[in-house]
Protein backbone atom coordinates (compact mmCIF):
# COMPACT_ATOMS: atom_id res chain seq x y z
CA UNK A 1 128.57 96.86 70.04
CA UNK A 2 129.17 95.48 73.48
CA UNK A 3 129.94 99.14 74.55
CA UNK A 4 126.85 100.02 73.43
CA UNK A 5 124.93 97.33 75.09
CA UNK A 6 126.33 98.10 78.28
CA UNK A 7 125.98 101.80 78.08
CA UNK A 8 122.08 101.48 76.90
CA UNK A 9 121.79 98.70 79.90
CA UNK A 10 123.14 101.41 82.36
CA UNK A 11 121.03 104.11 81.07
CA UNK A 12 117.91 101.79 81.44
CA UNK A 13 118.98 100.95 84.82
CA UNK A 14 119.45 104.50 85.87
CA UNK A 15 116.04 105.19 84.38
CA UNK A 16 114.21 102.32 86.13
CA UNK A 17 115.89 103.49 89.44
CA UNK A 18 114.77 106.99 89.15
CA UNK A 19 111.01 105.55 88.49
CA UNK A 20 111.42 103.37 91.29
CA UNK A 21 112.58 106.35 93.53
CA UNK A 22 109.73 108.50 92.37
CA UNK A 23 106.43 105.82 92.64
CA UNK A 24 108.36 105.17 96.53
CA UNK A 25 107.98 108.88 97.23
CA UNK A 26 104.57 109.31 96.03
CA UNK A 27 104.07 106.31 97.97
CA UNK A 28 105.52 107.64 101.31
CA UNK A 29 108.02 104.83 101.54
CA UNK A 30 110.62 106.01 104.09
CA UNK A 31 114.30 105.33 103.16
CA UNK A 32 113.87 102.45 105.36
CA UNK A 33 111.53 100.92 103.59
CA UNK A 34 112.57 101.03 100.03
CA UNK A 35 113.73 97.46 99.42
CA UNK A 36 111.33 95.61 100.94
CA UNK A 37 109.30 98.50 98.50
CA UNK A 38 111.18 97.11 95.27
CA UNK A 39 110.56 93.50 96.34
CA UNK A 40 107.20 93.77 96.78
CA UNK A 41 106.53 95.66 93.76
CA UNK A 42 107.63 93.65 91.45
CA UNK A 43 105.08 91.29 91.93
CA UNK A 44 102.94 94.36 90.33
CA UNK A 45 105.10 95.05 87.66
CA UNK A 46 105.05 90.90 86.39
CA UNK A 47 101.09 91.38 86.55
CA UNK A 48 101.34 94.34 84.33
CA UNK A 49 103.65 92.99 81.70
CA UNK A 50 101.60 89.31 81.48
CA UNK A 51 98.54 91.66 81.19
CA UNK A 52 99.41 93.58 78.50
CA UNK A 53 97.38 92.64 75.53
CA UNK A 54 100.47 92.01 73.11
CA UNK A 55 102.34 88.90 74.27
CA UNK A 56 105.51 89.28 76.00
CA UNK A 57 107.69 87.19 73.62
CA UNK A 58 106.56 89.75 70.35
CA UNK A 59 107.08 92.75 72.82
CA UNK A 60 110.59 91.36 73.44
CA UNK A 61 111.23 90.56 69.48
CA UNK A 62 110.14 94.24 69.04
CA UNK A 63 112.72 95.76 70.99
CA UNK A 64 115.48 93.57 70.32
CA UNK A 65 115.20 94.66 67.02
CA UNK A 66 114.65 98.11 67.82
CA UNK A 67 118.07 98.31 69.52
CA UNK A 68 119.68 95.32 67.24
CA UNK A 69 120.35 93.34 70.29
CA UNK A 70 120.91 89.66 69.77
């Protein structure tokens, strides 16, 4: 199980960083400015999520037992 988790963690992560890589680009983020990117755009991403019209805690509940995570 704890194979698992950490294999479906690293997959997200790749994922996420791929995104991430992609929005910079369309962007025009130079190389240079990618982290301070990231940092900044969190901020966006925590807006979107406390947004969202189902609350975060059921959203988390849903996925946890999606992927039987505990």
């Amino acid at each position: 199980m704890e194979t698992n988790r950490a294999a479906k963690m690293r997959e997200l992560d790749s994922q996420l960083a791929g995104l991430f890589v992609t929005r910079a680009a369309i962007s025009d983020v130079t190389a240079d400015e990618f982290n301070n990117f990231l940092e900044h755009h969190i901020e966006a991403l925590v807006r979107i999520v406390n947004e969202h019209t189902t609350p975060l805690e059921e959203r988390l509940a849903k996925s946890r037992g999606k992927y039987r995570l505990s």
